[in-house]
N, C-alpha and C. Protein backbone atom coordinates (compact mmCIF):
# COMPACT_ATOMS: atom_id res chain seq x y z
N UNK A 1 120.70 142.81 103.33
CA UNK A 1 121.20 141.49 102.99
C UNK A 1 120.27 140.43 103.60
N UNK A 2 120.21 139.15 102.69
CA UNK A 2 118.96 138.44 103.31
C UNK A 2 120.05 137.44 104.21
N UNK A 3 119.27 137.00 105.35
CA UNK A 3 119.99 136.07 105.53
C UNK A 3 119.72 134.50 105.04
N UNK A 4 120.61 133.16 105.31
CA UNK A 4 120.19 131.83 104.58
C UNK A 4 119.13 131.18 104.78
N UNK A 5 118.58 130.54 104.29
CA UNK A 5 117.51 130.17 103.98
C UNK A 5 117.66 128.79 105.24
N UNK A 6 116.98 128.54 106.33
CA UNK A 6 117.65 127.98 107.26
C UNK A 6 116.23 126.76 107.57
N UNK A 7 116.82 125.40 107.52
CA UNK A 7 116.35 124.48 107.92
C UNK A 7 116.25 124.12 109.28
N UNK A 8 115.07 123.52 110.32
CA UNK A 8 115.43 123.09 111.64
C UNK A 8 114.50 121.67 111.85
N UNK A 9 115.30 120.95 111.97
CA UNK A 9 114.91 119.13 111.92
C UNK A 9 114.00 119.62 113.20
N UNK A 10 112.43 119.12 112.48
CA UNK A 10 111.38 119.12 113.69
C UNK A 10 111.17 117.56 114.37
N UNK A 11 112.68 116.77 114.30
CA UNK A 11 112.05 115.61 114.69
C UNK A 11 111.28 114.68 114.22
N UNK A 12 110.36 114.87 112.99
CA UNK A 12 109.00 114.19 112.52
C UNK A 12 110.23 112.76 111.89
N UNK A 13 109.03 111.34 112.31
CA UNK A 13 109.08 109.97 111.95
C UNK A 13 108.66 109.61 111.11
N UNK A 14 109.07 109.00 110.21
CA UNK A 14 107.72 108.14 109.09
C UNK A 14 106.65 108.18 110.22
N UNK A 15 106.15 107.71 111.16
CA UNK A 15 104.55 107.81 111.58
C UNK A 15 104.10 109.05 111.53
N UNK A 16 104.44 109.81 111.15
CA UNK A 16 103.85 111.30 111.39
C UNK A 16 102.89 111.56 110.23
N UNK A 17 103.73 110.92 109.19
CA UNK A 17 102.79 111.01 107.58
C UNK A 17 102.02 109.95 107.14
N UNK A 18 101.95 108.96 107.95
CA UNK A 18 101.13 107.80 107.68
C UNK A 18 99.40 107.70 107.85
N UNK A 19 99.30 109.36 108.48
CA UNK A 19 97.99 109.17 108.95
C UNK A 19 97.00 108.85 107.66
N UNK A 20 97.84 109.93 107.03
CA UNK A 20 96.93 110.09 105.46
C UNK A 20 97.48 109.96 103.99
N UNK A 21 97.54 109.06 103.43
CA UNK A 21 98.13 108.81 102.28
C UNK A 21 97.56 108.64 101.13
N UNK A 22 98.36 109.23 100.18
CA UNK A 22 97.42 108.88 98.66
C UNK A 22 98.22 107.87 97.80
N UNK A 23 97.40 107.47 97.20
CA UNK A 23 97.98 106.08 96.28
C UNK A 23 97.32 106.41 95.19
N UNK A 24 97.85 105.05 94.29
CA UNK A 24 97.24 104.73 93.06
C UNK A 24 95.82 104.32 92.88
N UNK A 25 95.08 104.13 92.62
CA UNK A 25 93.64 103.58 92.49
C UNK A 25 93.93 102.14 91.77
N UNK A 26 93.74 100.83 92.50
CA UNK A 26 94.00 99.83 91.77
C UNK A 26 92.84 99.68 90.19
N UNK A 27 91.89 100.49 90.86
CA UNK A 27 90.73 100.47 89.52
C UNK A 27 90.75 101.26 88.37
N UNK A 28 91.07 102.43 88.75
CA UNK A 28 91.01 103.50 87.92
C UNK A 28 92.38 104.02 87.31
N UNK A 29 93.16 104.02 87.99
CA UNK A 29 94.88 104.69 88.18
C UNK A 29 94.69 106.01 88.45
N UNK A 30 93.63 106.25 89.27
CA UNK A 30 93.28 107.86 90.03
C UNK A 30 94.25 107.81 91.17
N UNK A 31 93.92 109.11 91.93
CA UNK A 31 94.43 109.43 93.18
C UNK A 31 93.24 108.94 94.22
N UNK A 32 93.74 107.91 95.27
CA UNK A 32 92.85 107.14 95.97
C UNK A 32 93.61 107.34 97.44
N UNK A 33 92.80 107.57 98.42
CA UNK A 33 93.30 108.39 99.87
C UNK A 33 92.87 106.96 100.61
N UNK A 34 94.23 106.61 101.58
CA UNK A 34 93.60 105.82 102.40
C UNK A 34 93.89 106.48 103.91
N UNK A 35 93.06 106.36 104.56
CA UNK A 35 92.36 107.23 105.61
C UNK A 35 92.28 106.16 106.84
N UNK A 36 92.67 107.00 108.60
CA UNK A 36 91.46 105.76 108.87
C UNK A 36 90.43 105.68 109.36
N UNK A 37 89.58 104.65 110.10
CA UNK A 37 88.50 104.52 109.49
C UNK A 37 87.34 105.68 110.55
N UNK A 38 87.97 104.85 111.77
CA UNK A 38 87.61 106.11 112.63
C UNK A 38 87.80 107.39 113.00
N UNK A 39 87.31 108.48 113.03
CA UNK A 39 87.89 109.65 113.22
C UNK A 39 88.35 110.01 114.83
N UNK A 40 89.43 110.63 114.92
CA UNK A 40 89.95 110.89 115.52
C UNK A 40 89.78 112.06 116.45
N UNK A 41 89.90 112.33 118.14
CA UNK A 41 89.59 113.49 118.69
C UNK A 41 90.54 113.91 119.05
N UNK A 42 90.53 115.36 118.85
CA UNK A 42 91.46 116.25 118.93
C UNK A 42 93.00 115.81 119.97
N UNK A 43 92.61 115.63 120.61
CA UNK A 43 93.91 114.95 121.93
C UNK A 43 94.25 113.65 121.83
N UNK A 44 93.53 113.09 121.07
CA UNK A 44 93.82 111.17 120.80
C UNK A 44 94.86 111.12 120.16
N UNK A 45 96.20 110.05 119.86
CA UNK A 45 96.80 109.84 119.52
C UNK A 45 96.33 108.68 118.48
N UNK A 46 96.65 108.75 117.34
CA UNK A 46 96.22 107.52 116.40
C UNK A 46 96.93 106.47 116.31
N UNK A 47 96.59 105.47 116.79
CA UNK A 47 97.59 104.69 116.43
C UNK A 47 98.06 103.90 115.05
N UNK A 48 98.98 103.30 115.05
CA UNK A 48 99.44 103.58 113.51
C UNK A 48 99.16 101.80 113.02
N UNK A 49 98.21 101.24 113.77
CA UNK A 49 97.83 99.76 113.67
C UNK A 49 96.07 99.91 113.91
N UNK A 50 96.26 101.53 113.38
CA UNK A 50 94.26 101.15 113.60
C UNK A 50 93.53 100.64 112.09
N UNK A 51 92.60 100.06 112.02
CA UNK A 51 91.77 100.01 110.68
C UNK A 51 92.06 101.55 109.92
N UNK A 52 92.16 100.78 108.53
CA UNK A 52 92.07 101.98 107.16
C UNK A 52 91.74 101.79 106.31
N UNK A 53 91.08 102.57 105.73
CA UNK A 53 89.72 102.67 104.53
C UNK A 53 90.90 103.21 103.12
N UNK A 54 90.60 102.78 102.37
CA UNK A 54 90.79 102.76 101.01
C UNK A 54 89.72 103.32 99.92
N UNK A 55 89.74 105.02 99.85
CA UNK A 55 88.91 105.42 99.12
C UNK A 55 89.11 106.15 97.93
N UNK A 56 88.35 106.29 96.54
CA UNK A 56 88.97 106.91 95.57
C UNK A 56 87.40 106.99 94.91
N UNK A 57 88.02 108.61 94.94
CA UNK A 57 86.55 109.46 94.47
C UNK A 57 86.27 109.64 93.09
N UNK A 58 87.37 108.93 92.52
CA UNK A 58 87.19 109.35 91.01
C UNK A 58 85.71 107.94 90.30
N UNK A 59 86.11 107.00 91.04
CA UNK A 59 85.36 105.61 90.60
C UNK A 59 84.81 104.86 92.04
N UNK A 60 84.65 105.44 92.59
CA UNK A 60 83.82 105.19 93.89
C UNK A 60 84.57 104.02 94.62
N UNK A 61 85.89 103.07 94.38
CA UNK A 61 86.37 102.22 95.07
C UNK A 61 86.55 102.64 96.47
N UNK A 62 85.86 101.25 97.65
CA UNK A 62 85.84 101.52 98.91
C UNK A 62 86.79 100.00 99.47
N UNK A 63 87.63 100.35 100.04
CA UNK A 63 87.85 99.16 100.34
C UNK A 63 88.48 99.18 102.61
N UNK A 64 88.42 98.55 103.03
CA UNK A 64 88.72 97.94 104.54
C UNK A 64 89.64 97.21 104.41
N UNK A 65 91.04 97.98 105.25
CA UNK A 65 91.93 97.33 105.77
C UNK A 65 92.08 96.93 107.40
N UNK A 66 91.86 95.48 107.55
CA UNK A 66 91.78 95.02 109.08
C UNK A 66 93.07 95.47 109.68
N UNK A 67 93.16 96.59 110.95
CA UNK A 67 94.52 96.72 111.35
C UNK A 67 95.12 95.37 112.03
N UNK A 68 96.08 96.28 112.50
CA UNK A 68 97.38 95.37 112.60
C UNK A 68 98.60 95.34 111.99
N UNK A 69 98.32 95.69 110.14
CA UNK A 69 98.97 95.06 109.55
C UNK A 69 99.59 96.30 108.97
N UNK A 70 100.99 96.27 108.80
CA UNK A 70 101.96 97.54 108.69
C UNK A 70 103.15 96.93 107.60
N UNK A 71 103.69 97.85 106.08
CA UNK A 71 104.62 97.49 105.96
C UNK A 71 105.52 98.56 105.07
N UNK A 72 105.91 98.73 106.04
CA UNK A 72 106.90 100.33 105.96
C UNK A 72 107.90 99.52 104.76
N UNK A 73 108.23 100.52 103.74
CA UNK A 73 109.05 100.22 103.06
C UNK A 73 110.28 100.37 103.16
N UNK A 74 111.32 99.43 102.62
CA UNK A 74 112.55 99.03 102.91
C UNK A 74 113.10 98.88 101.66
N UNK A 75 114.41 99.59 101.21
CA UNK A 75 114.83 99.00 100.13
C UNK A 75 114.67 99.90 98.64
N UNK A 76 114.70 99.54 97.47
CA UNK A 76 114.92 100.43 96.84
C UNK A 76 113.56 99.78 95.64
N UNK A 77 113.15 100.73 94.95
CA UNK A 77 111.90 100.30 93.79
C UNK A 77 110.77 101.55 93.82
N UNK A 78 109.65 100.86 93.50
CA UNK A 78 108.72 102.12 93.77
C UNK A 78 108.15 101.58 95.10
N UNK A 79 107.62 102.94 95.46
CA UNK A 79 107.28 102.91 96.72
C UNK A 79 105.82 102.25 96.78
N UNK A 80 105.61 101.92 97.79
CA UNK A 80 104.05 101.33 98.55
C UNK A 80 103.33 101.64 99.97
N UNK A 81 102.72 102.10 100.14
CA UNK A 81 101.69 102.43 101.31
C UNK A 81 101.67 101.38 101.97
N UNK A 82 102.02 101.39 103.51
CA UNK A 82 101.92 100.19 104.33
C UNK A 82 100.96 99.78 104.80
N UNK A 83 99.21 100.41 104.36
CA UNK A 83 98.67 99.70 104.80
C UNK A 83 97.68 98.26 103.27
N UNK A 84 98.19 98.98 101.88
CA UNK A 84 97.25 97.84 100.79
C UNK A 84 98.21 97.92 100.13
N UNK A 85 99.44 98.23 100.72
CA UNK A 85 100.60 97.55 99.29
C UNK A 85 100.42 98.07 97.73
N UNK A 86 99.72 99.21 98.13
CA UNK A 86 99.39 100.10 96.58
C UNK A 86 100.67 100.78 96.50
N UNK A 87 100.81 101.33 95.46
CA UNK A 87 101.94 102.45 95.05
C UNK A 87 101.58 103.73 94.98
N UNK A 88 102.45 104.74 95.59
CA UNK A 88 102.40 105.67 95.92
C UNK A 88 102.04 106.88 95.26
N UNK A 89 101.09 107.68 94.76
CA UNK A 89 100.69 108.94 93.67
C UNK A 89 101.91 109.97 94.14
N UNK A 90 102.36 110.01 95.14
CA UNK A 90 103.56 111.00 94.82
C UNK A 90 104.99 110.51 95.17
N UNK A 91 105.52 109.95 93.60
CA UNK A 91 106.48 109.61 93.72
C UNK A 91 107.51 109.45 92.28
N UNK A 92 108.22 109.74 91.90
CA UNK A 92 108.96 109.51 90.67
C UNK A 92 110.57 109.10 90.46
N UNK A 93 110.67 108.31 89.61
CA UNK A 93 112.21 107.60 89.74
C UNK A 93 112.89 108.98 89.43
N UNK A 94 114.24 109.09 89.65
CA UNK A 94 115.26 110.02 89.10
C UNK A 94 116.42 109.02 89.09
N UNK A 95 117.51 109.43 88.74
CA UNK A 95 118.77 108.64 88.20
C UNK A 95 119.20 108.33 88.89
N UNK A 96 119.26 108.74 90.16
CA UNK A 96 120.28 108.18 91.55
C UNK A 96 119.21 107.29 92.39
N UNK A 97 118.09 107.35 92.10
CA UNK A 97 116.73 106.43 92.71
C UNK A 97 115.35 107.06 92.87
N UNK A 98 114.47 106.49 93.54
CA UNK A 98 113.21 107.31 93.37
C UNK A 98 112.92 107.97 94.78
N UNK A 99 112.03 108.86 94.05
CA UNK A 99 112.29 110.07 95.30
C UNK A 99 110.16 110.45 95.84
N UNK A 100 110.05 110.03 96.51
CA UNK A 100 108.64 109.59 96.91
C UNK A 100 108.23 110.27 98.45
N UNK A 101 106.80 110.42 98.50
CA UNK A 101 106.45 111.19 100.09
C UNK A 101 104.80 110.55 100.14
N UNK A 102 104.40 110.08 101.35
CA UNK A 102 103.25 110.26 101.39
C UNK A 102 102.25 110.79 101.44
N UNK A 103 102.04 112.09 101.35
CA UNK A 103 101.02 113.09 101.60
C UNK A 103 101.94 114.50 101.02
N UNK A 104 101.32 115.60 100.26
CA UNK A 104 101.51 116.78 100.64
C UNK A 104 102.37 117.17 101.32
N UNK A 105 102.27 117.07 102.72
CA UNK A 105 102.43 117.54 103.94
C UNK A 105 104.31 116.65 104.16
N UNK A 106 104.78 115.58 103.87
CA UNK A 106 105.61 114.74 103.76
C UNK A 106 106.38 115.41 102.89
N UNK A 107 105.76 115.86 101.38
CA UNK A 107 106.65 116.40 100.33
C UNK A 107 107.03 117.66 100.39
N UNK A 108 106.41 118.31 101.09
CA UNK A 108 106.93 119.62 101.67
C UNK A 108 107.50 119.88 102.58
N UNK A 109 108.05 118.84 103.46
CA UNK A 109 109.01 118.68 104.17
C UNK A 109 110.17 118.51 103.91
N UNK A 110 110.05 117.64 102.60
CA UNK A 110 111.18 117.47 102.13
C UNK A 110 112.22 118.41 100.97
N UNK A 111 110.78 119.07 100.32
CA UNK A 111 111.20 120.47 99.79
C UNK A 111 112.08 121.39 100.37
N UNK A 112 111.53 121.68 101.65
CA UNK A 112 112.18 122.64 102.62
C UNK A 112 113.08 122.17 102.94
N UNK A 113 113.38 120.71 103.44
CA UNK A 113 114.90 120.25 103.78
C UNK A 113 115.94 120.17 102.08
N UNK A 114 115.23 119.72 101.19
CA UNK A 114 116.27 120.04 100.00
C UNK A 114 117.17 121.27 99.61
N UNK A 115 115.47 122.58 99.53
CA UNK A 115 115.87 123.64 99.17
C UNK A 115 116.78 125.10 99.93
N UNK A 116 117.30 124.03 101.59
CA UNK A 116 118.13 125.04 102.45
C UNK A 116 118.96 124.90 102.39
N UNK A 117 119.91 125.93 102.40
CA UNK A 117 121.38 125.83 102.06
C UNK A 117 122.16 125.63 103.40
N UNK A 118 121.60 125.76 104.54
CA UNK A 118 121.49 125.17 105.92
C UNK A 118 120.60 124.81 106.56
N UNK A 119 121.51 124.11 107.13
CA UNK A 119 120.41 122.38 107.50
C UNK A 119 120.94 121.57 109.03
N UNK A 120 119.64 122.00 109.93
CA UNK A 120 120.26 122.31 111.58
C UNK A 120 119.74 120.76 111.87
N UNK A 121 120.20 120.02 112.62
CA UNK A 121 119.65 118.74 112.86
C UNK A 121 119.31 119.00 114.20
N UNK A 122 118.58 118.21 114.28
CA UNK A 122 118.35 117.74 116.25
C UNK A 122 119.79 117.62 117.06
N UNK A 123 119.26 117.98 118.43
CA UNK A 123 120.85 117.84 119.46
C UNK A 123 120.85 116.75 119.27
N UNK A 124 122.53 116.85 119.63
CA UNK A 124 123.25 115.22 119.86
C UNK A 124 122.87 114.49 120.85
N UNK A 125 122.60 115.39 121.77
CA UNK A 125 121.74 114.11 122.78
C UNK A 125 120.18 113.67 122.52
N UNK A 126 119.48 113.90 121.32
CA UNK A 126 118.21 113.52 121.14
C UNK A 126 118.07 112.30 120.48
N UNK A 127 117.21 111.40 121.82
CA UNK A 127 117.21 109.71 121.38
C UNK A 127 116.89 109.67 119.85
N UNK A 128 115.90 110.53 119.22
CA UNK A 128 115.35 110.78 117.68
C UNK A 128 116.59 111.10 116.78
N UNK A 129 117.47 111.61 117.14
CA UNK A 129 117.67 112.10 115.94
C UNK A 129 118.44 111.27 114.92
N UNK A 130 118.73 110.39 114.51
CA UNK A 130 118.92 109.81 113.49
C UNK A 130 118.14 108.88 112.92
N UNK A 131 116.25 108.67 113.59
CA UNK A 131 115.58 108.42 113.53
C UNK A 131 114.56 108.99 112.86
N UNK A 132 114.91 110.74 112.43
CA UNK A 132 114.10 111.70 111.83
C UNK A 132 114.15 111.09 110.97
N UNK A 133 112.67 111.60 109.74
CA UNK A 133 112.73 111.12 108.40
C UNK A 133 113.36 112.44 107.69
N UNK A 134 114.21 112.97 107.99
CA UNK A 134 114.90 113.77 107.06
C UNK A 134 116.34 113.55 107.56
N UNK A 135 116.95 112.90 108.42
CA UNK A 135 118.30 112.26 108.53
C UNK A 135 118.26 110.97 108.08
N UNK A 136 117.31 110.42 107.67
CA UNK A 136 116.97 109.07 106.76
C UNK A 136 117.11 108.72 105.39
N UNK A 137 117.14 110.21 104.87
CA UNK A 137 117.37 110.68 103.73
C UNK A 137 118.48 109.82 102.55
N UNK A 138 118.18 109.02 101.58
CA UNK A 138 119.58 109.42 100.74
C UNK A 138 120.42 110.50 100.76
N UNK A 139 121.99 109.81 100.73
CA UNK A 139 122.41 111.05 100.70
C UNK A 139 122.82 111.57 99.30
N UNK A 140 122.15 111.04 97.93
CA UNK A 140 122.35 112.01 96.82
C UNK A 140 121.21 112.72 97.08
N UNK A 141 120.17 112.34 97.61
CA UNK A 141 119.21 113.59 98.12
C UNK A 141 118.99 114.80 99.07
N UNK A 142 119.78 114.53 99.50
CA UNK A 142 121.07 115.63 100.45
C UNK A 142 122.39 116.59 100.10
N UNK A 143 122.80 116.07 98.86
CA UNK A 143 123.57 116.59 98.21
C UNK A 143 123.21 117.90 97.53
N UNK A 144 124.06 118.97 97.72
CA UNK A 144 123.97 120.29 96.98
C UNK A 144 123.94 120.15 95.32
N UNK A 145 124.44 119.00 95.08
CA UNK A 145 124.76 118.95 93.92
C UNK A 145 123.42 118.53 92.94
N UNK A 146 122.68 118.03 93.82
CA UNK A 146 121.46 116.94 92.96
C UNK A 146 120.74 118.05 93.70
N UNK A 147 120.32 119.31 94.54
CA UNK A 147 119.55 120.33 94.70
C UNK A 147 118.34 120.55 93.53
N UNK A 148 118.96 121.27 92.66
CA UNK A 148 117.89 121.43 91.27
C UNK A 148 117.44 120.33 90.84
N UNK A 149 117.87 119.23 90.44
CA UNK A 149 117.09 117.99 90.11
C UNK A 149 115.92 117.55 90.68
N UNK A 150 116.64 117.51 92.59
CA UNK A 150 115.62 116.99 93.24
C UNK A 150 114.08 117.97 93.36
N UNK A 151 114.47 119.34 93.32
CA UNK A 151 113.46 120.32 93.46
C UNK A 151 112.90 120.20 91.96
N UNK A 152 113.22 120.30 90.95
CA UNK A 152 112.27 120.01 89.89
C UNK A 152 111.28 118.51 90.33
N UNK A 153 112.04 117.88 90.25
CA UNK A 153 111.16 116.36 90.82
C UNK A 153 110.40 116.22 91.76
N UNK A 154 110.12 117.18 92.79
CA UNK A 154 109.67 117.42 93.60
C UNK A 154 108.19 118.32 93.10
N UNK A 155 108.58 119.88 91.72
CA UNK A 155 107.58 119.95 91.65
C UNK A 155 106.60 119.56 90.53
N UNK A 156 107.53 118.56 89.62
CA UNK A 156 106.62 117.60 88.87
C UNK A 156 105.55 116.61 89.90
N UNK A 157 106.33 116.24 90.71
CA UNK A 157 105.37 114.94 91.56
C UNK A 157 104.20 116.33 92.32
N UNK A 158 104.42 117.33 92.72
CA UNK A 158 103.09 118.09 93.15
C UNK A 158 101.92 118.66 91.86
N UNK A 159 102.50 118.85 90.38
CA UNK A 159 102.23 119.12 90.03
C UNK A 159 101.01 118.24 89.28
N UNK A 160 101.14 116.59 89.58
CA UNK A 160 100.84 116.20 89.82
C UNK A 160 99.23 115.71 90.67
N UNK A 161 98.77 116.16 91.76
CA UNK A 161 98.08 116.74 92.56
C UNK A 161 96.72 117.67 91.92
N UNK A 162 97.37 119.00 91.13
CA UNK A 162 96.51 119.66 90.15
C UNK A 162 96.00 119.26 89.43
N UNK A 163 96.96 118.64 88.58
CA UNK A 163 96.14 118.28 87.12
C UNK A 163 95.11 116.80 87.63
């Protein structure tokens, strides 16, 4: 007998996925990575107000974002990257709202928290935990019921990625 397919809240923040994000290409409507600018050493912590580059390999657009400037989205529409206010390459409306990740790495987080049929949160005494980005969640996106929807939508927006 197998046992359930078992979720465990690692804690992760929206800053966790901000390092690396893909967007729209304002030029092209490619997949355009904004990055930042400096690279990072292994033990450094990035901070999430450093300069970020705006690049897209399909049409060579380069563009410099002066840090500082952050704007986490709030609210309901399509989504946008907080550092050029572009819109997001992985993201698609569904009927209860749109269901969006910044990176890969973001959407497969959220896969795994959709597709468990248990779902362990952080202790009650952890200052984070209702701060995780998977207790942040809509909760029709949490729902057993919107499960298959959200996982198809999930692998249209990767599928995405390939083509």
């Amino acid at each position: 007998m197998l046992s359930p397919q078992r979720f465990r809240d690692a804690r992760h923040t929206k800053y966790d996925f901000i390092d690396h994000v893909l967007v729209r290409c304002p030029k092209c409507a490619g997949i355009a990575h904004v990055d930042p600018v400096a690279p990072v050493a292994e033990d450094e912590v990035l901070s999430v107000f450093a300069r970020r580059r705006l690049v897209c390999r399909a049409c060579g657009l380069s563009r410099d974002a002066a840090g500082g400037g952050l704007r986490l989205l709030r609210g309901r529409g399509e989504a946008t990257d907080p550092y050029f206010g572009l819109p997001l390459w992985l993201q698609t409306e569904m009927r209860h709202g749109w269901l969006w990740a910044y990176n890969p790495e973001h959407l497969e987080l959220i896969r795994k928290f959709v597709q468990a049929p248990l779902r362990e949160r952080a202790p009650w005494n952890a200052q984070v935990r209702r701060m995780t980005i998977v207790a942040r969640l809509p909760t029709w996106m949490k729902s057993a019921k919107n499960r298959n929807e959200v996982l198809r939508a999930i692998d249209r927006i990767r599928s995405s990625l390939v083509a």
